[in-house]
N, C-alpha and C. Protein backbone atom coordinates (compact mmCIF):
# COMPACT_ATOMS: atom_id res chain seq x y z
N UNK A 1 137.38 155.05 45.77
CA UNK A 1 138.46 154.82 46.71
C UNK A 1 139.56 155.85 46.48
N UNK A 2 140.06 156.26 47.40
CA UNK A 2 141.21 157.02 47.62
C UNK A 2 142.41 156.87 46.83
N UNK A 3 143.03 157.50 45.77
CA UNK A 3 144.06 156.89 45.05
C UNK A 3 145.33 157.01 46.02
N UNK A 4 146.33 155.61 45.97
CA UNK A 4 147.57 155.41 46.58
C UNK A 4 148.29 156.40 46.36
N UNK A 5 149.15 157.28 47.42
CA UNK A 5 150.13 158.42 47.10
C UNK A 5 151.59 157.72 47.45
N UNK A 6 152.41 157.42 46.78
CA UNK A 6 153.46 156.87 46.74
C UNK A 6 154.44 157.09 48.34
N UNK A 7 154.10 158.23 48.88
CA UNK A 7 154.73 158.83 50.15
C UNK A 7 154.18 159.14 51.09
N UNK A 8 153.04 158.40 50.64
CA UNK A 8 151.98 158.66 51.89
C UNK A 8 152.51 157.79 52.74
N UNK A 9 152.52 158.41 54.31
CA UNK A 9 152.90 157.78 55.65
C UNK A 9 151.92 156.43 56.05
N UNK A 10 150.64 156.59 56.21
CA UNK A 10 149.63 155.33 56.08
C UNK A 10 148.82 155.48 55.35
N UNK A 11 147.95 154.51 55.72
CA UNK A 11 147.03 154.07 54.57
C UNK A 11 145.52 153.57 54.84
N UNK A 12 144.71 153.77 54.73
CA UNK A 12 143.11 153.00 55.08
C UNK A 12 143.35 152.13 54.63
N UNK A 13 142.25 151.19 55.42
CA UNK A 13 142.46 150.01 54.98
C UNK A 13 142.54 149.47 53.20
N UNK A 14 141.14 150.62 52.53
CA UNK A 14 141.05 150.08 51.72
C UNK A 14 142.30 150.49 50.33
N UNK A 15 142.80 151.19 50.81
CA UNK A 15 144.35 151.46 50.03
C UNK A 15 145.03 150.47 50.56
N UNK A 16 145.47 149.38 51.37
CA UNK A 16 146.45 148.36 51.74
C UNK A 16 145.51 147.61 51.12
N UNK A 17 144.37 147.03 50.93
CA UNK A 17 143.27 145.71 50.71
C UNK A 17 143.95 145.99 48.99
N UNK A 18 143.72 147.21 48.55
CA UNK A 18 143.53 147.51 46.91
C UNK A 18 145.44 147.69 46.48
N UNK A 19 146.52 148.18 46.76
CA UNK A 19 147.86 148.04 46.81
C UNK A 19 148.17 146.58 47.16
N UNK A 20 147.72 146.00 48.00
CA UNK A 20 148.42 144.36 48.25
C UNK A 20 147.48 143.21 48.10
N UNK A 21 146.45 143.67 47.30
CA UNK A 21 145.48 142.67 46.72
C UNK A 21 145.01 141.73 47.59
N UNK A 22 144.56 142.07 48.59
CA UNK A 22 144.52 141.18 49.66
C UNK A 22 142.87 141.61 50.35
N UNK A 23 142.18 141.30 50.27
CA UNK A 23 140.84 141.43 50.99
C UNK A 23 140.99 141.99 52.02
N UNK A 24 139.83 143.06 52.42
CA UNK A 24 139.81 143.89 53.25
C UNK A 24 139.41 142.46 54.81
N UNK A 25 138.12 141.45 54.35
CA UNK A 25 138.28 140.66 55.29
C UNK A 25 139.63 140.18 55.72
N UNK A 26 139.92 140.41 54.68
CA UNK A 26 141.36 139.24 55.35
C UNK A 26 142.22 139.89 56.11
N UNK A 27 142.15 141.08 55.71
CA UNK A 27 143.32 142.69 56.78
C UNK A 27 142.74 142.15 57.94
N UNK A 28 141.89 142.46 57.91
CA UNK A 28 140.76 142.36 59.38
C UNK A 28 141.85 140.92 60.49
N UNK A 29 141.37 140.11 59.37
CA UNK A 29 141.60 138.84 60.43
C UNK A 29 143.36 139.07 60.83
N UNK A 30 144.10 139.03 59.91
CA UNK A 30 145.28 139.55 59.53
C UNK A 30 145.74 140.21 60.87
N UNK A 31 144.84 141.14 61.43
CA UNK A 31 145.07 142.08 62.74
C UNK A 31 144.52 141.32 63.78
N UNK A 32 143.84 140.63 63.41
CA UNK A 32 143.01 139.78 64.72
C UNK A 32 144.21 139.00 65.25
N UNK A 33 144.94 138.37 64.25
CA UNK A 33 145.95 137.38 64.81
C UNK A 33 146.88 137.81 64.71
N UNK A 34 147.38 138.93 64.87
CA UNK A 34 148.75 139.81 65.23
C UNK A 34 149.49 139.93 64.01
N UNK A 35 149.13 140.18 63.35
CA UNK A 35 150.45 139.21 61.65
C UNK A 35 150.42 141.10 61.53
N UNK A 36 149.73 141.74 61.61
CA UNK A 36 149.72 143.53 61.13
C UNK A 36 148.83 144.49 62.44
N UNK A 37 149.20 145.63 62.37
CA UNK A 37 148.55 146.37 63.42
C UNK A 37 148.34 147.54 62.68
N UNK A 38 147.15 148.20 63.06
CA UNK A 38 146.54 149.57 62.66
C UNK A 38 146.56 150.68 64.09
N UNK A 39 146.41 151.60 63.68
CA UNK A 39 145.93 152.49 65.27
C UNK A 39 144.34 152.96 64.32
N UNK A 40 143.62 153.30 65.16
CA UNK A 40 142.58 154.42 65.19
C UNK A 40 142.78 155.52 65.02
N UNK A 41 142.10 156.34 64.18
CA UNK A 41 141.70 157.80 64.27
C UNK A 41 140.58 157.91 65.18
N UNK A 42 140.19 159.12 65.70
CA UNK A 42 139.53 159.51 66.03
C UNK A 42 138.07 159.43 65.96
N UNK A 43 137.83 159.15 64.80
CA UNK A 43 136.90 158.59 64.15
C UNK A 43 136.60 157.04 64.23
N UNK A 44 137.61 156.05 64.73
CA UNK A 44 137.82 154.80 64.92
C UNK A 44 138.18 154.50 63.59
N UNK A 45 138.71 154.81 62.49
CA UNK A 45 139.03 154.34 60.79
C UNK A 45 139.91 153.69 61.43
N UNK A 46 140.43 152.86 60.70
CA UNK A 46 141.98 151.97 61.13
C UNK A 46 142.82 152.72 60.02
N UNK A 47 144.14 153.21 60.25
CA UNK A 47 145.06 153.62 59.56
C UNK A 47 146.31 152.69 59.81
N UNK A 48 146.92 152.42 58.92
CA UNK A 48 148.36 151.12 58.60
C UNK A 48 149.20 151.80 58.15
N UNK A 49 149.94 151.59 59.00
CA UNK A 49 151.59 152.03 58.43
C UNK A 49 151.70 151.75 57.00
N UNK A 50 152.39 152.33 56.44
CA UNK A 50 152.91 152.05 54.71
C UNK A 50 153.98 150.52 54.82
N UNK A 51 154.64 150.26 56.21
CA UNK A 51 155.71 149.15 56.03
C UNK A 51 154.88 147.70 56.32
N UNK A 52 153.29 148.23 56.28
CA UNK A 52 152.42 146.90 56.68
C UNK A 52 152.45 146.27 54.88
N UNK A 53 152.46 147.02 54.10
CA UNK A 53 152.51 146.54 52.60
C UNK A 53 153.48 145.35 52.71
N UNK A 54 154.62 145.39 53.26
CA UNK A 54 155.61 145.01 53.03
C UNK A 54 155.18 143.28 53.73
N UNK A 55 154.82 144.06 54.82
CA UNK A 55 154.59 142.74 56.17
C UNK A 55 153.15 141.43 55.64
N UNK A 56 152.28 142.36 54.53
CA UNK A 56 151.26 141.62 53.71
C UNK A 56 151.92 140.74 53.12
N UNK A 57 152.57 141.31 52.16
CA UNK A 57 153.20 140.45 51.34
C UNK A 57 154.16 139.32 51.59
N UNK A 58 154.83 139.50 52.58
CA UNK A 58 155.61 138.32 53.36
C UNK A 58 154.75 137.58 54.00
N UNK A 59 153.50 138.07 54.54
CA UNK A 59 152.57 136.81 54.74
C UNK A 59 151.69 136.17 53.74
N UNK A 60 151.55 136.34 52.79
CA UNK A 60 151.12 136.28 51.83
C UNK A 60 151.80 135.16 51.06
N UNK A 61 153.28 135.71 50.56
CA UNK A 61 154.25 134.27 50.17
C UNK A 61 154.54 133.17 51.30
N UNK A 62 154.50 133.86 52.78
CA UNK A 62 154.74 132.28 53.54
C UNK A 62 153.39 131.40 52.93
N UNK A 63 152.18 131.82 53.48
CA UNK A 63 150.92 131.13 53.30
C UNK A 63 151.03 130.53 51.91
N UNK A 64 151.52 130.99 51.06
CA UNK A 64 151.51 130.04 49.91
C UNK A 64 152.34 129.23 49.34
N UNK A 65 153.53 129.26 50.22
CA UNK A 65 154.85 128.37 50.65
C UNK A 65 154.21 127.25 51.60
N UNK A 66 152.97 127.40 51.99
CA UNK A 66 152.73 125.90 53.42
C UNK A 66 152.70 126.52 54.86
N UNK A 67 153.55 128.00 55.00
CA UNK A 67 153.68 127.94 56.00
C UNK A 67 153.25 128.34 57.28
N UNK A 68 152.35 127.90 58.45
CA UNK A 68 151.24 127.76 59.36
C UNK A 68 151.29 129.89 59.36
N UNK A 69 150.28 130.42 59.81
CA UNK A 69 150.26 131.71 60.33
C UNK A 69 150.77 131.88 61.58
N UNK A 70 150.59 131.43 62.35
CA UNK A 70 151.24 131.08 63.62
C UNK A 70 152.84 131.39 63.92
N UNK A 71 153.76 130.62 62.62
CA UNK A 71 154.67 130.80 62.78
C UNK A 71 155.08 132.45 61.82
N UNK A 72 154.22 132.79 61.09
CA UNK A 72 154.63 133.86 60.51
C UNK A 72 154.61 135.14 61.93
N UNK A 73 153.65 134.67 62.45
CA UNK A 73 153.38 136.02 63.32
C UNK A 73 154.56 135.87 64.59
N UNK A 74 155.05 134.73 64.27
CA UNK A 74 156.19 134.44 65.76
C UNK A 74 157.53 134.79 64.80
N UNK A 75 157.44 134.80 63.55
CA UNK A 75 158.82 135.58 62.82
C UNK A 75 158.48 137.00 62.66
N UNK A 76 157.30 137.86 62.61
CA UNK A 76 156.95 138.89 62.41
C UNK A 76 157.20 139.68 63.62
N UNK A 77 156.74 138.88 64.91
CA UNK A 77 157.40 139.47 65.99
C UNK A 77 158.63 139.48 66.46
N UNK A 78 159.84 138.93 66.01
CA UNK A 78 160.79 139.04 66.19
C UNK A 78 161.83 140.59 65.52
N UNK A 79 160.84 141.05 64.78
CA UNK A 79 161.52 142.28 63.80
C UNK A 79 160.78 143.58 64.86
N UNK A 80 162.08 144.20 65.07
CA UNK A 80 161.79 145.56 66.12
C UNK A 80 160.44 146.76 65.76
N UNK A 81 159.81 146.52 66.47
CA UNK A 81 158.54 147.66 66.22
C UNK A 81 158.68 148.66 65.28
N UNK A 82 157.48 149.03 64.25
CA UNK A 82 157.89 149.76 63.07
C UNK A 82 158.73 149.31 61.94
N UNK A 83 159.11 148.13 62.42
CA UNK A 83 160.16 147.98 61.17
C UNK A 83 159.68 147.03 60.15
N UNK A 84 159.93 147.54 58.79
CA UNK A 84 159.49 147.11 57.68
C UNK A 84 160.73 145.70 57.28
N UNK A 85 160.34 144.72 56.84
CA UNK A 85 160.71 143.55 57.03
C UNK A 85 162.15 143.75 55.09
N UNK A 86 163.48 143.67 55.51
CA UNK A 86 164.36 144.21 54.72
C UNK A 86 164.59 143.13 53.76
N UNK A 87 165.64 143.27 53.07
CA UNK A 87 166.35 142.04 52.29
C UNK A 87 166.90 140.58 53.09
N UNK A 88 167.59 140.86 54.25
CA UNK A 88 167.87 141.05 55.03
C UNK A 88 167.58 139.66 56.12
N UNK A 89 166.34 140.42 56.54
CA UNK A 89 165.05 139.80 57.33
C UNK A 89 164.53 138.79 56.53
N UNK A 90 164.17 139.23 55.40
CA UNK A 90 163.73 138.14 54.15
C UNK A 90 164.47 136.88 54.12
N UNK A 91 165.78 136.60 53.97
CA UNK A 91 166.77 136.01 53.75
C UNK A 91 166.46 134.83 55.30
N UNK A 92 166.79 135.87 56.39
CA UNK A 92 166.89 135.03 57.37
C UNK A 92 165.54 134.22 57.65
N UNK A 93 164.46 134.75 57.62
CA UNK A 93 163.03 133.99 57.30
C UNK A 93 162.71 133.39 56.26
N UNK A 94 163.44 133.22 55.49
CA UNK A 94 163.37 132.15 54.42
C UNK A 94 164.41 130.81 54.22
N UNK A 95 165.40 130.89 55.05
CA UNK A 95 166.29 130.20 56.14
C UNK A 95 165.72 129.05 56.55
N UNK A 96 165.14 130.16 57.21
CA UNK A 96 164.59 129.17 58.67
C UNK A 96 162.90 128.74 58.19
N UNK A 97 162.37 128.63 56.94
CA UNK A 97 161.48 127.68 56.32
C UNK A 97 162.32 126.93 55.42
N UNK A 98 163.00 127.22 55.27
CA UNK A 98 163.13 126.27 53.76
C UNK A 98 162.97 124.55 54.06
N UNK A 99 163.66 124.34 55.60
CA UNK A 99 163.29 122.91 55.55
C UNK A 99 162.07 122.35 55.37
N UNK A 100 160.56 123.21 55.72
CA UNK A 100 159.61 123.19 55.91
C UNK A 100 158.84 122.85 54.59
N UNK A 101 159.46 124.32 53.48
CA UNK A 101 159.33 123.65 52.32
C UNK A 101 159.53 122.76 51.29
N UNK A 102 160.73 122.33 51.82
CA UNK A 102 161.51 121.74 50.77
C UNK A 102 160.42 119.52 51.26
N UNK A 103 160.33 119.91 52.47
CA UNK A 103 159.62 118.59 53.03
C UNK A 103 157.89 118.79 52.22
N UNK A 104 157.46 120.05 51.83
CA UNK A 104 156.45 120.00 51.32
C UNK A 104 156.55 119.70 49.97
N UNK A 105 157.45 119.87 49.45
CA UNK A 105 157.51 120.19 48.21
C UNK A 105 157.57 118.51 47.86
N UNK A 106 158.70 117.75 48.73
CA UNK A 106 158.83 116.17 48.58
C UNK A 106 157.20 115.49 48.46
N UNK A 107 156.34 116.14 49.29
CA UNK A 107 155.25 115.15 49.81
C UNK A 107 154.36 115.62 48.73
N UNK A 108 154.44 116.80 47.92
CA UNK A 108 153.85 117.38 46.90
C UNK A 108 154.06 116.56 45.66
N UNK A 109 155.29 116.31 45.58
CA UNK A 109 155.96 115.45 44.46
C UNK A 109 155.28 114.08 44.83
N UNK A 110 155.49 113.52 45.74
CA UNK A 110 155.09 112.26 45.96
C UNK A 110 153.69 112.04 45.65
N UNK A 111 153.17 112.98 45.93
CA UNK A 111 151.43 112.72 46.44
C UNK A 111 150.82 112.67 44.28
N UNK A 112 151.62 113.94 43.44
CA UNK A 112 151.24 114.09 42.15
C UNK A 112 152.04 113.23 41.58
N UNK A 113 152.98 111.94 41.67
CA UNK A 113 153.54 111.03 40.95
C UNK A 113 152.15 109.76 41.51
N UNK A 114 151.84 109.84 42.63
CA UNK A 114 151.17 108.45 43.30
C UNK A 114 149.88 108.36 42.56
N UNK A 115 149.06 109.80 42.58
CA UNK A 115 147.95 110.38 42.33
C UNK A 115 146.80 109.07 41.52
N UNK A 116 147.46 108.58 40.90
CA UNK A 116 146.34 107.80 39.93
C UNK A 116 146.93 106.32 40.88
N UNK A 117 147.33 106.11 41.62
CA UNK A 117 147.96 104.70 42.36
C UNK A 117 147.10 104.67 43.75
N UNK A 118 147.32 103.14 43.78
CA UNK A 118 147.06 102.90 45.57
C UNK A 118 147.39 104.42 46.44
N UNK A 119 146.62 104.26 47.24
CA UNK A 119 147.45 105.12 48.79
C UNK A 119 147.42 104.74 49.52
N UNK A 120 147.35 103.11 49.45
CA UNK A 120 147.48 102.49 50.87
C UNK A 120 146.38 102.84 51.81
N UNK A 121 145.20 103.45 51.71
CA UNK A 121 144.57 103.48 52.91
C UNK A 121 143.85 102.19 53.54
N UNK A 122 143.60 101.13 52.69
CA UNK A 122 143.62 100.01 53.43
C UNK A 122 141.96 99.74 52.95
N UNK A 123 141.31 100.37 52.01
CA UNK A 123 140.18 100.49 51.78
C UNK A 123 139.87 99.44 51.28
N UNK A 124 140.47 98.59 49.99
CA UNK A 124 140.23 97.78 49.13
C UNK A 124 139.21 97.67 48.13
N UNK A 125 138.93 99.41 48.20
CA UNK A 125 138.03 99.26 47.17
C UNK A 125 138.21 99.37 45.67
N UNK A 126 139.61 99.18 45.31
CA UNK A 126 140.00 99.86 44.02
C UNK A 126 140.58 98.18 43.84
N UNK A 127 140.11 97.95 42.56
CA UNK A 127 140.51 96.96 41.97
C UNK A 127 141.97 96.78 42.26
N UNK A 128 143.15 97.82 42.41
CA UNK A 128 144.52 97.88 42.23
C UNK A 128 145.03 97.24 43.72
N UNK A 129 144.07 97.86 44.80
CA UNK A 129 144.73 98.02 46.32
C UNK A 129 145.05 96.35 46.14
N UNK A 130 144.20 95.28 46.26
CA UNK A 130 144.11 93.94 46.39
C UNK A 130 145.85 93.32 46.27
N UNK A 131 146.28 93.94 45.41
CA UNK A 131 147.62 93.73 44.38
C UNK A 131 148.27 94.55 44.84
N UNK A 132 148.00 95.64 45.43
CA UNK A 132 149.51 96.49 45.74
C UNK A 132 149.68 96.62 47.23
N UNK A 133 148.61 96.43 48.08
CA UNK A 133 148.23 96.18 49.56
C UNK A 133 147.58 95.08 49.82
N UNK A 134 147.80 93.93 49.82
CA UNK A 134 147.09 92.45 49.90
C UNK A 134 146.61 92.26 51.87
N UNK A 135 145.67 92.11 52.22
CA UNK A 135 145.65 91.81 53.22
C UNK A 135 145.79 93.40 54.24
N UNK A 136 145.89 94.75 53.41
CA UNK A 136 145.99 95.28 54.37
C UNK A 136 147.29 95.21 55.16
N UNK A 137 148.48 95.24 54.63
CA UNK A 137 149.57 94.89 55.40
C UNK A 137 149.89 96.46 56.01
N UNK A 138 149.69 97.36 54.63
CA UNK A 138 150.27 98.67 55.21
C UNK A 138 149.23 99.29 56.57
N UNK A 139 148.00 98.62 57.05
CA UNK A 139 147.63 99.14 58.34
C UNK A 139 147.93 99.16 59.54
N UNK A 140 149.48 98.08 59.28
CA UNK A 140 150.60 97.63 60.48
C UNK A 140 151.22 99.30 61.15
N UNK A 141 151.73 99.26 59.86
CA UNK A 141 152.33 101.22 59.82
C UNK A 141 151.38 101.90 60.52
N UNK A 142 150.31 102.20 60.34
CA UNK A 142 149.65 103.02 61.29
C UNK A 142 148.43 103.76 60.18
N UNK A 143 147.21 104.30 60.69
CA UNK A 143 146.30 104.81 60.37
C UNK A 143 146.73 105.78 58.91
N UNK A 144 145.54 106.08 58.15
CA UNK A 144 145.79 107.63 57.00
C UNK A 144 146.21 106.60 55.63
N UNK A 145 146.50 107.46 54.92
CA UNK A 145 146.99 106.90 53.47
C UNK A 145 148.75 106.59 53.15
N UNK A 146 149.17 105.24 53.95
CA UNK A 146 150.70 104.86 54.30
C UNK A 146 151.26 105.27 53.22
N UNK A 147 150.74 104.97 52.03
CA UNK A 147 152.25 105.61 50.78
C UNK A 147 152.02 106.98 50.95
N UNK A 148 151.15 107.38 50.89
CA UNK A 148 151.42 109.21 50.84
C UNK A 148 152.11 109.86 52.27
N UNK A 149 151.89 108.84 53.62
CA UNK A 149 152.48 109.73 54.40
C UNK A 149 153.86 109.20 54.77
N UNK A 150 154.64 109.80 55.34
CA UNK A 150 155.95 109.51 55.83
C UNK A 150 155.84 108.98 57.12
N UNK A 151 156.74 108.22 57.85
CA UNK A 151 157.11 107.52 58.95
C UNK A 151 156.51 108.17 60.15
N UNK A 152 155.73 107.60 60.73
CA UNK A 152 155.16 108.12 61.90
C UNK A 152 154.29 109.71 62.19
N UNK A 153 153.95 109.91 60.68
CA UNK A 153 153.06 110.72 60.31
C UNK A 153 151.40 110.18 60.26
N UNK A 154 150.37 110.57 60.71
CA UNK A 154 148.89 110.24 60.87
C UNK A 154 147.51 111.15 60.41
């Protein structure tokens, strides 16, 4: 493979896959669903801007923050063509998840304190449910595992 030149303008794929540790499949899909863009050479190679490093990696920490691709690529498009995503940009896209995470992080907590407990799914197959869900009351609430989910969640 091609060694990374610090000032190099773009990059093959497999210099962005091998610099942002990220699978060359996954570039692929990555472009399929708008989150990064390549142009063609002549040859059809895909060549990536150097500020796609940047744009990996911010998808990279949303996805492992919880947060859908969907919405990364609807914050990714909001930053003006060519432009590499700043301090800045960071800040304001991490803003505007945090409620997202901070609700994951609760249901994360909840779910690894409950973990060895009922979850309410109404099963009764655990010696415990009988005693902590009698009758199935929590199937009033609604379908799924009632202690683990929140109010009008399914």
């Amino acid at each position: 493979m091609d060694e990374l030149v610090w000032n190099q303008a773009e990059l093959t794929v497999g210099q962005l896959a091998a610099r942002s540790g990220v699978a060359i499949s996954a570039l692929h899909f990555y472009e399929r669903q708008q989150l990064i863009e390549s142009r063609r050479t002549p040859g059809n190679q895909r060549r990536y801007r150097r500020d796609t490093l940047r744009r990996v990696a911010l998808i990279r920490i949303a996805q492992r923050a919880g947060i859908p691709l969907a919405e990364v690529r609807d914050a990714l498009a909001e930053l003006p063509e060519g432009h590499s995503p700043n301090r800045k940009d960071w800040q304001r896209l991490s803003r505007r998840w945090r409620s997202a995470v901070d609700a994951r992080i609760r249901s994360l907590r909840q779910i690894r304190d409950s973990f060895t407990d009922c979850v309410g799914c109404g099963c009764l197959s655990l010696d415990r449910c009988a005693l902590v869900n009698p009758h199935d009351e929590l199937g009033r609430q609604g379908p799924g595992p009632r202690r683990l989910l929140g109010p009008g969640e399914s």
